[in-house]
Protein backbone atom coordinates (compact mmCIF):
# COMPACT_ATOMS: atom_id res chain seq x y z
CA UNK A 1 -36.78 127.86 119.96
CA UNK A 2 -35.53 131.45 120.25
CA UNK A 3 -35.48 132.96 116.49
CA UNK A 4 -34.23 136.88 116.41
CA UNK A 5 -34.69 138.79 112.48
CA UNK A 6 -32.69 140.66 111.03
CA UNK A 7 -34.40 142.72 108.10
CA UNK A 8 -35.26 145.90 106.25
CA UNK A 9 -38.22 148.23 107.21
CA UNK A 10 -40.46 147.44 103.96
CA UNK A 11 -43.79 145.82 104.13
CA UNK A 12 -42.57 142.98 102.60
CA UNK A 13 -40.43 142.03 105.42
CA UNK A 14 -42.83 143.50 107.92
CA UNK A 15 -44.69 140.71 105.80
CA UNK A 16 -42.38 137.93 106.35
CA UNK A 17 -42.01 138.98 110.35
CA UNK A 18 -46.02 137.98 110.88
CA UNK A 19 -45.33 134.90 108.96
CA UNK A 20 -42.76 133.67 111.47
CA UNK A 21 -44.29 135.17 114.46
CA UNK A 22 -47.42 134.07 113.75
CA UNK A 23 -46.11 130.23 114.04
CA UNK A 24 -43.24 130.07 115.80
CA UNK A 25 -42.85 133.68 117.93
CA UNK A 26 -40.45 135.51 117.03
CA UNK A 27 -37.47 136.77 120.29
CA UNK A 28 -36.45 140.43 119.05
CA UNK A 29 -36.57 141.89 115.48
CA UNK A 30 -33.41 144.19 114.73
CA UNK A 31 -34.42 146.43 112.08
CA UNK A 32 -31.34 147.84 109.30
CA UNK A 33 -32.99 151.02 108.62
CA UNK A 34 -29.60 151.87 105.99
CA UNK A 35 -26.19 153.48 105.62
CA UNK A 36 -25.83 157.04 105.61
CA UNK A 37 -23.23 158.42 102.57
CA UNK A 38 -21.63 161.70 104.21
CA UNK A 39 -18.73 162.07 101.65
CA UNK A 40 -19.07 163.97 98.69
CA UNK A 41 -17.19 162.22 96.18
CA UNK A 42 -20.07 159.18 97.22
CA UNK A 43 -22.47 162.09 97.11
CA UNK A 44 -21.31 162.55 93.44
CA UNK A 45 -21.35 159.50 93.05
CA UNK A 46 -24.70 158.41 94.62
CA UNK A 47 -26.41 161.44 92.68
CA UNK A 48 -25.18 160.24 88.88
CA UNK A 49 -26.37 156.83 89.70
CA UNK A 50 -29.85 158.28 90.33
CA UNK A 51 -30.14 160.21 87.13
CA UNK A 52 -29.03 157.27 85.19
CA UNK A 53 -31.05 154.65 86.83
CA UNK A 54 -34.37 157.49 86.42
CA UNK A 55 -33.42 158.10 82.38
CA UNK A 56 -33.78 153.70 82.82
CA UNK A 57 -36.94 153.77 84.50
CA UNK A 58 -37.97 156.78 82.20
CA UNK A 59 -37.49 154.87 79.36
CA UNK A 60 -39.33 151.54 80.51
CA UNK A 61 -42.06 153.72 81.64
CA UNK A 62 -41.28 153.06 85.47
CA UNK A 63 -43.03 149.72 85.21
CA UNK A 64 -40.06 147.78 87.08
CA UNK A 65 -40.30 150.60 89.79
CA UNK A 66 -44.17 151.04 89.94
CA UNK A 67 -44.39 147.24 90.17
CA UNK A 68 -42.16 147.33 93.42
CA UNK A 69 -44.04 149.42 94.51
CA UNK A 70 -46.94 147.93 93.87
CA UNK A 71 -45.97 144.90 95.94
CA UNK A 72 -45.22 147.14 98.58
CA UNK A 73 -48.42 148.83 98.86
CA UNK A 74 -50.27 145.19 98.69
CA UNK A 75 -48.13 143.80 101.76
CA UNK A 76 -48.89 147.36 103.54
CA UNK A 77 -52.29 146.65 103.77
CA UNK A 78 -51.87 143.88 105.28
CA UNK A 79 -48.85 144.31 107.43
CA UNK A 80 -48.94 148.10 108.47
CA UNK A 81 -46.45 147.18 111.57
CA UNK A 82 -43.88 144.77 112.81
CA UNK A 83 -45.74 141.85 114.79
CA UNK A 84 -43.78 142.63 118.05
CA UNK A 85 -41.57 145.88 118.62
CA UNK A 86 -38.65 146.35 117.12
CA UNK A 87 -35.47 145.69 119.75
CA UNK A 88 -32.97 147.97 117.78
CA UNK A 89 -32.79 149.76 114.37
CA UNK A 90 -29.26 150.02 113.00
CA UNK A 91 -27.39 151.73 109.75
CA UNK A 92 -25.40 148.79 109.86
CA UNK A 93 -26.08 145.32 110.95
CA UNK A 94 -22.86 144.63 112.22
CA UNK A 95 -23.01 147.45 114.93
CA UNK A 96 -21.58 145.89 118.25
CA UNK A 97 -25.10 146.64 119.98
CA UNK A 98 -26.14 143.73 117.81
CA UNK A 99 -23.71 141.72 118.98
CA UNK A 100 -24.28 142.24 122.74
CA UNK A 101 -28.17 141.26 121.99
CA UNK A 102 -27.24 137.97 120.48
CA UNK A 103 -25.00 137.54 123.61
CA UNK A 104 -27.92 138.39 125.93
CA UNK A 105 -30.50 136.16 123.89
CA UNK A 106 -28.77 133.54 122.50
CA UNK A 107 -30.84 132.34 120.10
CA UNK A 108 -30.75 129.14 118.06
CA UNK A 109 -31.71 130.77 114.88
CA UNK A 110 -31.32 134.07 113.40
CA UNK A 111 -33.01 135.00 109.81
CA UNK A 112 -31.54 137.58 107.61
CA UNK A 113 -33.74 139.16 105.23
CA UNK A 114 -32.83 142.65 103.66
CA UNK A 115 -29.46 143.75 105.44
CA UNK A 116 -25.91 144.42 104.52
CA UNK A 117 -23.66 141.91 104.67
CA UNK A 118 -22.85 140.60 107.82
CA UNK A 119 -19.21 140.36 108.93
CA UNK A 120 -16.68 137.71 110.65
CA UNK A 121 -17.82 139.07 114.14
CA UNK A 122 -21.13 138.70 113.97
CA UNK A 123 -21.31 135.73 112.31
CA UNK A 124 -18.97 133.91 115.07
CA UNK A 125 -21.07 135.47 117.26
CA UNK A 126 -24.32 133.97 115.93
CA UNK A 127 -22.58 130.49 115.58
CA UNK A 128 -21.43 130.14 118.83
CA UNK A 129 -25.10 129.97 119.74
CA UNK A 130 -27.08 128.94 116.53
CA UNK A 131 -27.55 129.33 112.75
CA UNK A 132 -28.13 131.59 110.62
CA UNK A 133 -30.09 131.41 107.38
CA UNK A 134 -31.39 133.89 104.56
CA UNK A 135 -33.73 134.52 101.63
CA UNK A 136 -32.31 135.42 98.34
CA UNK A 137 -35.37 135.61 95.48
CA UNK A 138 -33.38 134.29 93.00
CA UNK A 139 -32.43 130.42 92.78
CA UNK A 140 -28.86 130.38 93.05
CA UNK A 141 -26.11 130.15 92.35
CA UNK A 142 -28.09 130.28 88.57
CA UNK A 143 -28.81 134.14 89.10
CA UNK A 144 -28.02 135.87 92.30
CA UNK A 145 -26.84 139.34 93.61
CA UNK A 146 -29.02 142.32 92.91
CA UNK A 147 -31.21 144.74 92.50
CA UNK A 148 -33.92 142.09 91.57
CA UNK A 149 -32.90 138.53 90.26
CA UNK A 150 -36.29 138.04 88.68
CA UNK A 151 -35.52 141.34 86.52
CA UNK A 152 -32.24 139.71 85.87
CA UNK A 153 -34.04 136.61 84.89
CA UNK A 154 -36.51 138.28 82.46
CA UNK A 155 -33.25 140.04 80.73
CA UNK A 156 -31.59 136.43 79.94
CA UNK A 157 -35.08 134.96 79.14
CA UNK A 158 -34.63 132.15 81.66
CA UNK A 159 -37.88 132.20 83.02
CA UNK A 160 -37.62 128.93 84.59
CA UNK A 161 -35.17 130.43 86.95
CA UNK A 162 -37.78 132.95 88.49
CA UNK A 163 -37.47 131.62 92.17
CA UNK A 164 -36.21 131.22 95.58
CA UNK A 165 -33.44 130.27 97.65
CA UNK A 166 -33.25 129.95 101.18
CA UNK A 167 -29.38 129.65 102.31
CA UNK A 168 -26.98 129.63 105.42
CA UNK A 169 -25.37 132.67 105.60
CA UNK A 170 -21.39 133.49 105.15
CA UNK A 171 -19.97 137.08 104.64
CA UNK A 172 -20.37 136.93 100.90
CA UNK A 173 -22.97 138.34 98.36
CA UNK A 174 -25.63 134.96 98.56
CA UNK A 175 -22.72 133.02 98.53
CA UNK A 176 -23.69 130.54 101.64
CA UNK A 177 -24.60 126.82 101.20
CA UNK A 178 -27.75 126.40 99.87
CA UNK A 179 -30.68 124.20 102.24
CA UNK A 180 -33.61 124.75 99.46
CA UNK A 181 -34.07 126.25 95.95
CA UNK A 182 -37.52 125.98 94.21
CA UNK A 183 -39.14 127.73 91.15
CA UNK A 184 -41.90 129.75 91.60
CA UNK A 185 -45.56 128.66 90.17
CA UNK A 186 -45.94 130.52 87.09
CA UNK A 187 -49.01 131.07 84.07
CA UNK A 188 -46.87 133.11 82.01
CA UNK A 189 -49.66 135.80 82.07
CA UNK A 190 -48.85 137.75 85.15
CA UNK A 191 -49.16 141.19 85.14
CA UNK A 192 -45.46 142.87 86.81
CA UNK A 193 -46.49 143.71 90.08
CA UNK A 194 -48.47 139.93 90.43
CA UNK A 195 -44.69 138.12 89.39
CA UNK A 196 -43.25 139.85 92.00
CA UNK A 197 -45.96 139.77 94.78
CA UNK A 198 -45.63 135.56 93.41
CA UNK A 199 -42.42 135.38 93.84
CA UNK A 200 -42.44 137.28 97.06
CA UNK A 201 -45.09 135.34 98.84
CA UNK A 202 -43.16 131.63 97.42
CA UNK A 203 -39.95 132.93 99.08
CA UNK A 204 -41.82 133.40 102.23
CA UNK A 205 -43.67 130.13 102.27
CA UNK A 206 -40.36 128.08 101.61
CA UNK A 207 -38.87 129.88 104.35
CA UNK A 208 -41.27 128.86 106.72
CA UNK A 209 -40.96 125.26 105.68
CA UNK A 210 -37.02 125.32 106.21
CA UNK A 211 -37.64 127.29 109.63
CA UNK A 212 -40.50 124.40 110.77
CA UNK A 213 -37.65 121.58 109.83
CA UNK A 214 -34.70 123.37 111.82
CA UNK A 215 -37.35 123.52 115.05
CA UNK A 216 -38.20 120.01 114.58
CA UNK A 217 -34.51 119.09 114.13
CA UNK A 218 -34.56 117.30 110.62
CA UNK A 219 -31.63 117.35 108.71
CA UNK A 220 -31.43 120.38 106.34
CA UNK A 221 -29.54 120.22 103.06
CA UNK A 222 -26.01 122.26 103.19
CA UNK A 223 -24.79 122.29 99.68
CA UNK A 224 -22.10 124.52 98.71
CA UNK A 225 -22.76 126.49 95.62
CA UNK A 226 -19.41 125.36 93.80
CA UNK A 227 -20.74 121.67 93.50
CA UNK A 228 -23.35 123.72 91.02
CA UNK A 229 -23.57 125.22 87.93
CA UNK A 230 -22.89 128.24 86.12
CA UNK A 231 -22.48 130.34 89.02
CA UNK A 232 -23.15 133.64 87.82
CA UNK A 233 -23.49 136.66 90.54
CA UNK A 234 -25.30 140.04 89.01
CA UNK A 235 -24.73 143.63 90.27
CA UNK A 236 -26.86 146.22 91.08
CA UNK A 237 -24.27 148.65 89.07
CA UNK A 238 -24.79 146.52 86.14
CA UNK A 239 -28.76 146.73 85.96
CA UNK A 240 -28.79 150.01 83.22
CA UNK A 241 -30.53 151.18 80.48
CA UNK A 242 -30.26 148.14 77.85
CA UNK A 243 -30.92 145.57 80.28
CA UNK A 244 -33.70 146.95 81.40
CA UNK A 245 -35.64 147.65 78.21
CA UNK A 246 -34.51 143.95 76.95
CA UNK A 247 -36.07 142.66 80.40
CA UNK A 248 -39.40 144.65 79.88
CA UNK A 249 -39.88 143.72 75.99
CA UNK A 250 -39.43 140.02 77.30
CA UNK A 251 -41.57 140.34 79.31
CA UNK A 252 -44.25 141.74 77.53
CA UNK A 253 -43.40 139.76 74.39
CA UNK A 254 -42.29 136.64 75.26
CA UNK A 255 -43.11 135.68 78.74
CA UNK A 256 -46.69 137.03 78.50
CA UNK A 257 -46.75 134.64 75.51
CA UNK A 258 -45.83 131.72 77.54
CA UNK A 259 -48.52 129.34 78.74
CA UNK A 260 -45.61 126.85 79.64
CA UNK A 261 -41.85 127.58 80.83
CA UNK A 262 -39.62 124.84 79.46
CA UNK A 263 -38.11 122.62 82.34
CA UNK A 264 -35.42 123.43 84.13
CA UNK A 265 -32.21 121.92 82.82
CA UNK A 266 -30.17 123.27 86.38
CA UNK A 267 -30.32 121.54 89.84
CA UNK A 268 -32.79 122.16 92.05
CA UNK A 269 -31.97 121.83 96.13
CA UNK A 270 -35.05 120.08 97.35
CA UNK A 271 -36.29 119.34 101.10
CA UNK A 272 -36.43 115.54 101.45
């Protein structure tokens, strides 16, 4: 089976690149390295943001951004490099170099972890040859989008929806029919940084599950997210100063006081 990634630079998908590799050997890795911002009204823009979201983290005392960090720094020591040389790294996935690679490999799978969003093009592209299929940390459509669904969790104190999702992919914001979702195994007493290396390393794991049942051709789930609910899709934009010091005093009041998250009253996409 030919299986070409598409991901970020970070150690945590420099992570999830060995995982596959190791077991299944990965074709080419295309690495989105980011979008450059060369007008100055974004500029503006881009610079406000970053005062507001530092007077957030100021006031939380950077513990959502050391604990990324954090996680970072644990997967780096482990995974200092790609497994196999990067083919291409692109400011945007959808560059037509990326296109004429899938043309020239053909592969039957293609994982997305970490890009932008990939357009109509591509995704014909991919589909004329394969699948494609991506990790959001988050079990959706419960609590998707960004920066961090498991912040987004801690700020609604739904604990129980700390988890993954694995998904095909369509040209929305983790909008694609779900194969999997699946809570992550949680004390209650983690520390920040060992939630999200938890979380992290569970999204990784049920990836490779889904990626060993696509090789041996078992039938995956493909449930679109409108047969579930509440659908609720978070922004990045949104995640400011309130939110996050209600996320970080439950989490250091309540979930650190939980021994036992209450079940989950939403459905759960399982792998028969």
């Amino acid at each position: 089976m030919k299986i070409i990634l598409f991901c970020a630079s970070q150690a945590n998908q420099k992570a999830l690149a060995h995982k596959i590799h190791d077991l299944f050997k990965l074709e080419k890795i295309i690495v989105f390295s980011g979008r450059e911002k060369d007008s100055k009204v974004l500029t503006l823009k881009i610079f406000f943001n970053k005062v507001i979201n530092f007077l957030g983290e100021f006031l939380t005392f950077f513990k959502f951004r050391n604990s990324w960090f954090d996680m970072l720094n644990y997967y780096l020591k482990i995974y200092p490099d790609f497994p196999i040389k990067p083919e291409l790294y692109v400011s945007d996935i959808n560059e037509e170099m990326v296109s004429k690679i899938i043309d020239q490999s053909k592969p039957e799978l293609v994982i997305i972890s970490g890009t932008n969003l990939l357009k109509d093009g591509l995704l014909n592209k991919i589909n004329k040859y394969g699948k494609a299929m991506n990790l959001h940390t988050g079990i959706s459509p419960f609590i998707k989008g960004g920066p961090d669904c498991t912040n987004w969790a801690l700020y609604l104190k739904e604990f129980n929806l700390i988890g993954n999702t694995i998904m095909w992919i369509d040209k929305g914001i983790d909008s694609g029919n779900i194969i999997t979702t699946e809570q992550t195994d949680l004390t209650g007493k983690e520390s920040l940084t060992e939630l999200r290396i938890k979380v992290m390393n569970h999204g990784h794991e049920l990836f490779i599950k889904v990626i060993d049942r696509f090789n041996k051709e078992l039938e995956l789930p493909n449930i679109h997210q409108s047969d579930l609910s509440p659908r609720r899709l978070f922004l990045t934009k949104d995640w400011g100063i309130y939110k996050k010091i209600v996320a970080l005093f439950n989490f250091y009041v309540i979930y650190n006081s939980k021994s036992k998250f209450p079940k989950i009253k939403h459905k759960l996409i399982s792998l028969k």
